[in-house]
Protein backbone atom coordinates (compact mmCIF):
# COMPACT_ATOMS: atom_id res chain seq x y z
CA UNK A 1 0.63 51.50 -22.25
CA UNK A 2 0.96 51.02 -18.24
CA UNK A 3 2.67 48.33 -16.90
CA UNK A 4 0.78 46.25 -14.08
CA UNK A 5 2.53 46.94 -10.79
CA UNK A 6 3.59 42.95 -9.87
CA UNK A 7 5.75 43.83 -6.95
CA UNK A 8 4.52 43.17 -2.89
CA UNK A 9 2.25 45.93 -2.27
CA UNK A 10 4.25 47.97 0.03
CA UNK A 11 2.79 48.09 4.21
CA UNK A 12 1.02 50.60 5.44
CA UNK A 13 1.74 53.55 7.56
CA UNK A 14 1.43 52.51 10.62
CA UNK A 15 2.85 48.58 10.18
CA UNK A 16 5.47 50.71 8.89
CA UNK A 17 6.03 52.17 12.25
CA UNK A 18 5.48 48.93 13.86
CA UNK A 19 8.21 47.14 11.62
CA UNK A 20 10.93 49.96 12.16
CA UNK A 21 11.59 48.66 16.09
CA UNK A 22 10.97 45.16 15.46
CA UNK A 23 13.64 45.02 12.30
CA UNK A 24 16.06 46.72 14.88
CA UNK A 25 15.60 44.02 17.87
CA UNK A 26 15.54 41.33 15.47
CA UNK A 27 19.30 42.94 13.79
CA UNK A 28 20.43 42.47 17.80
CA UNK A 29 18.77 38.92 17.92
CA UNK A 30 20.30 37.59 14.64
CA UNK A 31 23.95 39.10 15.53
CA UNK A 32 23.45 37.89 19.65
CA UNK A 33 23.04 34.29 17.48
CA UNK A 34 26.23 34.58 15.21
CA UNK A 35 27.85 35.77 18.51
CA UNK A 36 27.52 32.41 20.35
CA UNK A 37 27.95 30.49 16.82
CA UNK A 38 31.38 32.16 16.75
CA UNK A 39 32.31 31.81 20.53
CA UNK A 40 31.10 28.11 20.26
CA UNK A 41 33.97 27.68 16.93
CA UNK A 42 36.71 29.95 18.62
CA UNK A 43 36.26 27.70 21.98
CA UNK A 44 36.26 24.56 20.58
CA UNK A 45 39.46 22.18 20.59
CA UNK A 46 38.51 20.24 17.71
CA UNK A 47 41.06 20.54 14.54
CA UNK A 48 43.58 23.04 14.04
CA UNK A 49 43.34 26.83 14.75
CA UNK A 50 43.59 27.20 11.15
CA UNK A 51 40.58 24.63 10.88
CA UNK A 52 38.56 26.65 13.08
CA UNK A 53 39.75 30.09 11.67
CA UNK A 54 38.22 28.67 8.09
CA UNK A 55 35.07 27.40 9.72
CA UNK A 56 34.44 30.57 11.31
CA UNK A 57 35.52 32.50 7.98
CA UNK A 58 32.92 30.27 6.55
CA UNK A 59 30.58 31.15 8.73
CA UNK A 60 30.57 35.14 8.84
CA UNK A 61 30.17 34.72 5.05
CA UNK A 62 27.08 32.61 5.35
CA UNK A 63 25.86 34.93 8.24
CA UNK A 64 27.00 38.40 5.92
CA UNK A 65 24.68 37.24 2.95
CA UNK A 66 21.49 36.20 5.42
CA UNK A 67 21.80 39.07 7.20
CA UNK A 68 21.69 41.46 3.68
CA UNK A 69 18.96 39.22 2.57
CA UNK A 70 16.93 39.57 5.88
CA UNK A 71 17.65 42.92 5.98
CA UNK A 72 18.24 45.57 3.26
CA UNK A 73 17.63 47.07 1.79
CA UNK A 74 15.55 48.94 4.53
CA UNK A 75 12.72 50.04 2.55
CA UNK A 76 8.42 49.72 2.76
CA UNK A 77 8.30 48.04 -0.59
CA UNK A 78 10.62 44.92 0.79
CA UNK A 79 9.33 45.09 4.42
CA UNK A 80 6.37 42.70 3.89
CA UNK A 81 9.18 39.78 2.73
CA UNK A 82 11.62 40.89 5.54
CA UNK A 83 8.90 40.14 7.90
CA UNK A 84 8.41 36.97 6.73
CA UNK A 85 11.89 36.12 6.39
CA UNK A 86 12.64 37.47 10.01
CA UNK A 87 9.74 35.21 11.06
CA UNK A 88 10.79 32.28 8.86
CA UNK A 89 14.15 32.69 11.15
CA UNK A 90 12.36 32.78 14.75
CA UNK A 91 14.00 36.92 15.02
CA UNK A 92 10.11 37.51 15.27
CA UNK A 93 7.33 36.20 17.88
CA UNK A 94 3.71 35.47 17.01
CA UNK A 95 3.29 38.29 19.73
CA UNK A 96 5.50 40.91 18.19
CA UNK A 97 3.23 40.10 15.39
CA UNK A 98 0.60 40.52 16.38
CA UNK A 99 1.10 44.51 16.65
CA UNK A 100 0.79 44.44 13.14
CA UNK A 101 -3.05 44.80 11.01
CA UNK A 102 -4.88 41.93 10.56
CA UNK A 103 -4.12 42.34 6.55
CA UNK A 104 -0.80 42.05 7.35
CA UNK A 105 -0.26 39.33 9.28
CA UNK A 106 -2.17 37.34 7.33
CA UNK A 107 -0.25 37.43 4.60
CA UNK A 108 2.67 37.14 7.15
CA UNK A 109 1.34 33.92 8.24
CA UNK A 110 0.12 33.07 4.53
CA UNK A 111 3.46 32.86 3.52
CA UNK A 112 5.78 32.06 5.98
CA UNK A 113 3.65 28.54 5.36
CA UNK A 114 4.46 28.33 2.25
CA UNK A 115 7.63 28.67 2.59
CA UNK A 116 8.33 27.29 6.01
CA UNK A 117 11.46 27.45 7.81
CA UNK A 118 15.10 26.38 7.19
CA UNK A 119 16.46 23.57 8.85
């Protein structure tokens, strides 16, 4: 008896290749964004200090699961949904993209629809 393989078909070769930079600019853009969320909390004169220490607390452990979730584990079979995920979050351009095969973004595209985008 063989089991049906129901997982994302794992990218090819050369997307691959293509993803590999683009996951490690979008790592920078994601952290350059938690960077100025943090600066805006730690600058900010509303509340306490211990206010603000929580709300940035808060906020690295919001950040510290998106960024696992976006992000690892680093691997061909979950790159398709990273990709989508790092586009659902605007760490990807319809340019960068477009480096990818046509199958690919497609289903890119196909499903970052579906989904759409957080608020």
């Amino acid at each position: 008896m063989t089991r049906e393989n129901t997982g994302p078909k794992p990218i090819s070769e050369s997307d691959w290749k293509c993803f590999k930079p683009l996951r490690k600019l979008a790592i920078e853009r994601f952290c350059n964004g938690v960077h100025k969320e943090a600066a805006a909390i730690t600058a900010s004169n509303e509340g306490t200090a211990h206010e603000r220490y929580r709300e940035l607390h808060q906020l690295m452990d919001e950040r510290d699961k998106e960024i696992v979730q976006l992000f690892d584990p680093h691997t061909r079979s979950r790159a398709v949904m990273q990709l989508v995920g790092l586009c659902q979050m605007w760490l990807v351009t319809e340019d960068e993209l477009s480096v990818f095969s046509d199958d690919l973004q497609a289903r890119v595209r196909s499903l970052v629809t579906l989904f759409g985008h957080p608020e």
